[in-house]
C-alpha atoms as a PDB file:
ATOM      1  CA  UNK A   1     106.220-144.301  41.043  1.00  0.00           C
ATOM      2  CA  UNK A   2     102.870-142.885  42.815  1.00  0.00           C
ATOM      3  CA  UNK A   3      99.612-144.113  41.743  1.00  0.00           C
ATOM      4  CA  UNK A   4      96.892-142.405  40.854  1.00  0.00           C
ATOM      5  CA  UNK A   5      94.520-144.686  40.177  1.00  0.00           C
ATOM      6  CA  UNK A   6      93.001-145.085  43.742  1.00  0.00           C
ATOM      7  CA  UNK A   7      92.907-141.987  46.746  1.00  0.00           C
ATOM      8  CA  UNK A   8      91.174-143.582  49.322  1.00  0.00           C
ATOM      9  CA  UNK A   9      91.256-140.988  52.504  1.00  0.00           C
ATOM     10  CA  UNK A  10      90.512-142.300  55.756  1.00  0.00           C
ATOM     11  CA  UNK A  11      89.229-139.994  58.885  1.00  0.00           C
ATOM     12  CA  UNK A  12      91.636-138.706  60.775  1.00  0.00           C
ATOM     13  CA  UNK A  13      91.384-139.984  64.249  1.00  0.00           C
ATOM     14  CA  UNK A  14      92.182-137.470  67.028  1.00  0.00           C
ATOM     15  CA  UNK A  15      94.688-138.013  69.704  1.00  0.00           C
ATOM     16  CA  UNK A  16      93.473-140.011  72.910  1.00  0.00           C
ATOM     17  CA  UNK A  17      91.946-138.476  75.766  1.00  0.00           C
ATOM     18  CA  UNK A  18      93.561-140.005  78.839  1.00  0.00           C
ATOM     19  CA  UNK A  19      93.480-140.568  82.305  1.00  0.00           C
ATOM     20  CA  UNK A  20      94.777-138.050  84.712  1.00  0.00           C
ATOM     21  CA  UNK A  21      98.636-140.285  85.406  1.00  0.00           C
ATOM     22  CA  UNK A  22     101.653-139.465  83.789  1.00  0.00           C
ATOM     23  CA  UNK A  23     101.480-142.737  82.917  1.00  0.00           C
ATOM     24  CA  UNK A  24      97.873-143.296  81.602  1.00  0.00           C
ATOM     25  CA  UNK A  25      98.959-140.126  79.120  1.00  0.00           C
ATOM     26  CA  UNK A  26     102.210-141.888  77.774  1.00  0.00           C
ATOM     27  CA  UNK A  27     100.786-145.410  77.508  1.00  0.00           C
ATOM     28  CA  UNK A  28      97.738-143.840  75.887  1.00  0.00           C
ATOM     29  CA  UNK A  29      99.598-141.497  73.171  1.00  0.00           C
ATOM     30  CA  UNK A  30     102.067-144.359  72.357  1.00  0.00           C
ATOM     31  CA  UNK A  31      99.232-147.125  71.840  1.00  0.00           C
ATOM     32  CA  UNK A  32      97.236-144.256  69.598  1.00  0.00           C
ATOM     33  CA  UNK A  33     100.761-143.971  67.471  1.00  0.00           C
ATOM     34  CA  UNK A  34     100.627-147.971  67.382  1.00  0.00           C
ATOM     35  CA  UNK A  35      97.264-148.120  66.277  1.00  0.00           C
ATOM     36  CA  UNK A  36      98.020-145.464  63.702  1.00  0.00           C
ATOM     37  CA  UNK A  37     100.761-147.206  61.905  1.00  0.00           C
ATOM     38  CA  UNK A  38      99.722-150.470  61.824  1.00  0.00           C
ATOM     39  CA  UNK A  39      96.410-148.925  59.910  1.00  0.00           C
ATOM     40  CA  UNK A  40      98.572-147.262  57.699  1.00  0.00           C
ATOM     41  CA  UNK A  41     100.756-150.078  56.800  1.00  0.00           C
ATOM     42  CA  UNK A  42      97.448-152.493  56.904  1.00  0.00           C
ATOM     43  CA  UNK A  43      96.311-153.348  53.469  1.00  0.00           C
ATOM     44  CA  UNK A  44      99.072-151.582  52.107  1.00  0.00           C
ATOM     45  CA  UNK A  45      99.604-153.660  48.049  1.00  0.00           C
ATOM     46  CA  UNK A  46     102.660-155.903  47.358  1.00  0.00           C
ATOM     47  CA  UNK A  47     104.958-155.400  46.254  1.00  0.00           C
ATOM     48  CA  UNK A  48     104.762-151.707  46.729  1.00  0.00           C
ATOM     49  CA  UNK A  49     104.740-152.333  50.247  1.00  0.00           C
ATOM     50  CA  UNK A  50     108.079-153.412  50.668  1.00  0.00           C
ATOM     51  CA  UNK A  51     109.496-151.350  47.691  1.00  0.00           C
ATOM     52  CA  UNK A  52     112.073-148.499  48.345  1.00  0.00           C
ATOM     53  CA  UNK A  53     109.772-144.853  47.633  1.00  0.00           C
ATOM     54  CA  UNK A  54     112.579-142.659  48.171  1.00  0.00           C
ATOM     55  CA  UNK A  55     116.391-142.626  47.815  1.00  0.00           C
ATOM     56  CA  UNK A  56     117.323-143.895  51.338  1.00  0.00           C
ATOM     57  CA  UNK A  57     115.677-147.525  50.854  1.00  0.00           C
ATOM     58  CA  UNK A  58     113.086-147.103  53.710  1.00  0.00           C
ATOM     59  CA  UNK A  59     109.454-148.996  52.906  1.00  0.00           C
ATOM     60  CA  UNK A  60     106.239-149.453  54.441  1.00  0.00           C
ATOM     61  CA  UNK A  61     107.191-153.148  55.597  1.00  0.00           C
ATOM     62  CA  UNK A  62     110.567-152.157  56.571  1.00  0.00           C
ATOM     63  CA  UNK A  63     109.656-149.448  58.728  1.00  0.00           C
ATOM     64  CA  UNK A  64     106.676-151.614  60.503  1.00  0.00           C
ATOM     65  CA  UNK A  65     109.503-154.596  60.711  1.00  0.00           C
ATOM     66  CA  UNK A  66     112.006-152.359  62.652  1.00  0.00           C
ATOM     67  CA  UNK A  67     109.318-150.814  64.680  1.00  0.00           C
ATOM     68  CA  UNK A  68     108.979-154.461  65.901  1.00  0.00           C
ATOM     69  CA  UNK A  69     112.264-154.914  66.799  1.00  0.00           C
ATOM     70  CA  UNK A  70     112.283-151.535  69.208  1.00  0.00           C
ATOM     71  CA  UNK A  71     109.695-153.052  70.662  1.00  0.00           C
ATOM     72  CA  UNK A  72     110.869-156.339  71.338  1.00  0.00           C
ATOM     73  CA  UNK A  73     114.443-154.613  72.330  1.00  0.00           C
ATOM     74  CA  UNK A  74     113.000-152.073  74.792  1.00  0.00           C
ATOM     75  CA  UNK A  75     110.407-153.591  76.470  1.00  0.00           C
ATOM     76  CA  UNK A  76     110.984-157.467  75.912  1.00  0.00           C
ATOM     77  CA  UNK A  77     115.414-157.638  76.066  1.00  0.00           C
ATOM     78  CA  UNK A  78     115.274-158.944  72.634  1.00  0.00           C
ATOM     79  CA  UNK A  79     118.782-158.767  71.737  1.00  0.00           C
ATOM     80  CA  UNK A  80     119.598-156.786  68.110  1.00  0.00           C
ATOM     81  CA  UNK A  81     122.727-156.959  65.973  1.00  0.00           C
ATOM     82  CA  UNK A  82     122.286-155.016  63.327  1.00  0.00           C
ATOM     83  CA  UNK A  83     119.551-152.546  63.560  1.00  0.00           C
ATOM     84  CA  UNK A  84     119.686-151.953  59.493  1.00  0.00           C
ATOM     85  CA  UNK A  85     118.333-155.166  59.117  1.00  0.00           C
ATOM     86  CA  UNK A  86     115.641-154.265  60.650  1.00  0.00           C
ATOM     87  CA  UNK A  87     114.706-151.633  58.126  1.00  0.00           C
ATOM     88  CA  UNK A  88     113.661-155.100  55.573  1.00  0.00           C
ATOM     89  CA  UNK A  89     110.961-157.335  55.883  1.00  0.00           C
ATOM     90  CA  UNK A  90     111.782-161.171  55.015  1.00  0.00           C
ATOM     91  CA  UNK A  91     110.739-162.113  51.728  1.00  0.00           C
ATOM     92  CA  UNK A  92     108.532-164.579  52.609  1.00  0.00           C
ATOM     93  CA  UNK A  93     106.626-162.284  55.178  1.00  0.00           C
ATOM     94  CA  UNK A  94     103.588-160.666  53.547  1.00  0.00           C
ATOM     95  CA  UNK A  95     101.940-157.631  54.381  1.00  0.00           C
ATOM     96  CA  UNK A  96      99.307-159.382  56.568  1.00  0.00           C
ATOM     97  CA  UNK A  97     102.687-161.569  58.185  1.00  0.00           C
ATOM     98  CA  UNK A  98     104.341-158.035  59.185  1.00  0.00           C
ATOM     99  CA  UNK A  99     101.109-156.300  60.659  1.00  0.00           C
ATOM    100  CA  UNK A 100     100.254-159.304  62.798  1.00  0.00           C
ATOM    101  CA  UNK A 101     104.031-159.921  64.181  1.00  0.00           C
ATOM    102  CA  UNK A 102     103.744-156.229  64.859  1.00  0.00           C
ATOM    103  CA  UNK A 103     100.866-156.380  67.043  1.00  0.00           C
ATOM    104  CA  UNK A 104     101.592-159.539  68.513  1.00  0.00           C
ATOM    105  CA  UNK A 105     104.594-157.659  70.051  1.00  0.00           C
ATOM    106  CA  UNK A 106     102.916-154.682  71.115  1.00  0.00           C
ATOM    107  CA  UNK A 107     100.437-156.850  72.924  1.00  0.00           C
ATOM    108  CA  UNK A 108     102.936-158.255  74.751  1.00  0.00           C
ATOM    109  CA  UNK A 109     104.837-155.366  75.477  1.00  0.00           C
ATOM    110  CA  UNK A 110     101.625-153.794  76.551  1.00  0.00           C
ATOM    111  CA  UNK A 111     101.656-157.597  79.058  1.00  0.00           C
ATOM    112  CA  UNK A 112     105.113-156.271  80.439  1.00  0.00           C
ATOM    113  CA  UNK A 113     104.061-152.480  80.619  1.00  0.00           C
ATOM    114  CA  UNK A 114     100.599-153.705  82.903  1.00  0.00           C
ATOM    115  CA  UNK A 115     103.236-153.994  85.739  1.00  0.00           C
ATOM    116  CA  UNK A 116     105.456-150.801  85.715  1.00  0.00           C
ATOM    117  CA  UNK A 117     103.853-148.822  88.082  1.00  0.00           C
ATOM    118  CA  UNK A 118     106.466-146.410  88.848  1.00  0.00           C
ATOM    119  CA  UNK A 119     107.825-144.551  85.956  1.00  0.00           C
ATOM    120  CA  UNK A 120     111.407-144.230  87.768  1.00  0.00           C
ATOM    121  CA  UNK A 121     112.102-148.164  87.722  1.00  0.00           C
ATOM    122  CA  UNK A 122     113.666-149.650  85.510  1.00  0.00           C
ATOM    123  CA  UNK A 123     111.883-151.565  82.916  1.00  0.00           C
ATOM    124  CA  UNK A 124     111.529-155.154  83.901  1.00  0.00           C
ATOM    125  CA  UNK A 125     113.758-156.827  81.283  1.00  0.00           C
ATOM    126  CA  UNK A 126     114.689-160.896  81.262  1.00  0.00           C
ATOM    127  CA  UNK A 127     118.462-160.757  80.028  1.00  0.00           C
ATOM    128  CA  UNK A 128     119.952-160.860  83.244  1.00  0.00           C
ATOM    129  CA  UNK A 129     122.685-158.660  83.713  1.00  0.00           C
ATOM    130  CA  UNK A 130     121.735-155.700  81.823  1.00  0.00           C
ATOM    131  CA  UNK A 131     119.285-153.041  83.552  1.00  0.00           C
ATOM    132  CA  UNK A 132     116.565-151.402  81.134  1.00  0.00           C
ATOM    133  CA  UNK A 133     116.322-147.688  81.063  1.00  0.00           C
ATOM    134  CA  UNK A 134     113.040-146.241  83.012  1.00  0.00           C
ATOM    135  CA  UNK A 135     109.452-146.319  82.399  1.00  0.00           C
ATOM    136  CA  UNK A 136     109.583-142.912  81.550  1.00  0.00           C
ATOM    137  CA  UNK A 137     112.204-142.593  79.252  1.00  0.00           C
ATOM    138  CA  UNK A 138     111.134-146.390  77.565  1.00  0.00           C
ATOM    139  CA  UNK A 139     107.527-144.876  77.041  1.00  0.00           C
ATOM    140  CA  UNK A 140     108.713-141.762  75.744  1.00  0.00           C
ATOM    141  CA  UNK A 141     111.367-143.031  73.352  1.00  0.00           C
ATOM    142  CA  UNK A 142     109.226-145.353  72.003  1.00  0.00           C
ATOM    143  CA  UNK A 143     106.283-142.874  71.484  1.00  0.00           C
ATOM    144  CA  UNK A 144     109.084-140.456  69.491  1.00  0.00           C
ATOM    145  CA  UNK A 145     110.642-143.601  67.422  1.00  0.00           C
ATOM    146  CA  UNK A 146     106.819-144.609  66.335  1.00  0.00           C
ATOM    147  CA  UNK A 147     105.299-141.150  65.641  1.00  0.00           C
ATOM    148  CA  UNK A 148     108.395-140.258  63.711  1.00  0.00           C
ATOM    149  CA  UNK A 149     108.367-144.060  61.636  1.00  0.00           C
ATOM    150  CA  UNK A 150     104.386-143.161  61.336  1.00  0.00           C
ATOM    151  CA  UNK A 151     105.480-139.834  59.629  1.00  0.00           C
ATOM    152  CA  UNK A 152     107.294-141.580  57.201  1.00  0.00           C
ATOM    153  CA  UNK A 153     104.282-144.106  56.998  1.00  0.00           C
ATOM    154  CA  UNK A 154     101.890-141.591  55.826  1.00  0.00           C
ATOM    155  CA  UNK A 155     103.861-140.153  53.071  1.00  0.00           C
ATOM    156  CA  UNK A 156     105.097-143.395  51.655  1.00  0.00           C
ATOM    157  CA  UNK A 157     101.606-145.023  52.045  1.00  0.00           C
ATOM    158  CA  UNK A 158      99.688-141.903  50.141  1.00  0.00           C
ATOM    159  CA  UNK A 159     102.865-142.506  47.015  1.00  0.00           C
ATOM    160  CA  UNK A 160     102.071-145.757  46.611  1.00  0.00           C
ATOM    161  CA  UNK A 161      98.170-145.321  46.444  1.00  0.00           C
ATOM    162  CA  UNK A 162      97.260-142.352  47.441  1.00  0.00           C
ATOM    163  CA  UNK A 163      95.696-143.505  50.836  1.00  0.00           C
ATOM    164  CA  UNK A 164      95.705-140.739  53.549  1.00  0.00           C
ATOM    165  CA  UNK A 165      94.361-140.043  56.767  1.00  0.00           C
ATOM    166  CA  UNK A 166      95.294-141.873  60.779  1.00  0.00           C
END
């Protein structure tokens, strides 16, 4: 299944240098991871993109598709059903559909982040009813369920053309 015919290697870009806060360093790390994936998933060919590389099923798209969903579920109270779903992009959604969606979301999560100034609250969430965990566990889980989907990311992206680099 890997290609050969194109290795296209991209510099890697180093981790951020932050501000001082506890805060400045999470929200700084997890927007690097963001930027990272959505790179790596950018461009990416159909239908390669949204075909299984390995045995479990996961793909480029579907990993960038549930990454969306955590996103909307942590910091916006999306509500999910069935987070294996989430692991497969619509057929209809392209490449280009999936990366946009993707940082449409994180822009607006970044919207809902500008106000948590204390890392103990809660994150602000609008079901009612249903408290969010705290800034500092929401910042950290998400910067462990993107670095780890951005793992995954990099080795599927360099078998389907040999692309590499963050």
């Amino acid at each position: 299944m890997p290609s050969t015919t194109r290795h296209t290697h991209r510099g890697d870009t180093p981790p951020p240098r932050t501000g001082s806060s506890e805060a400045e360093v999470l929200r700084g790390f997890l927007d690097y991871l963001r930027t990272s994936i959505a790179a790596k998933v950018d461009g990416a060919p159909e239908p390669q993109a949204r075909t299984a590389a390995v045995p479990s099923g996961t793909n480029l798209l579907g990993l960038l598709n549930h990454l969306t969903a955590v996103e909307r579920w942590l910091f916006l109270g999306d509500g999910v059903t069935d987070w294996r779903a989430t692991f497969q992009a619509a057929p209809a959604d392209s490449v280009a559909d999936i990366v946009a969606r993707y940082r449409e979301t994180v822009e607006r999560a970044n919207v809902a982040l500008d106000v948590c100034t204390d890392l103990d609250a809660p994150v602000p969430r609008p079901q009612q009813g249903r408290p969010g965990p705290s800034v500092r566990w929401a910042l950290t889980h998400m910067i462990e369920e993107t670095g780890r989907h951005a793992g995954h990311a990099d080795i599927l992206r360099e078998l389907i053309d040999g692309s590499t680099g963050r």
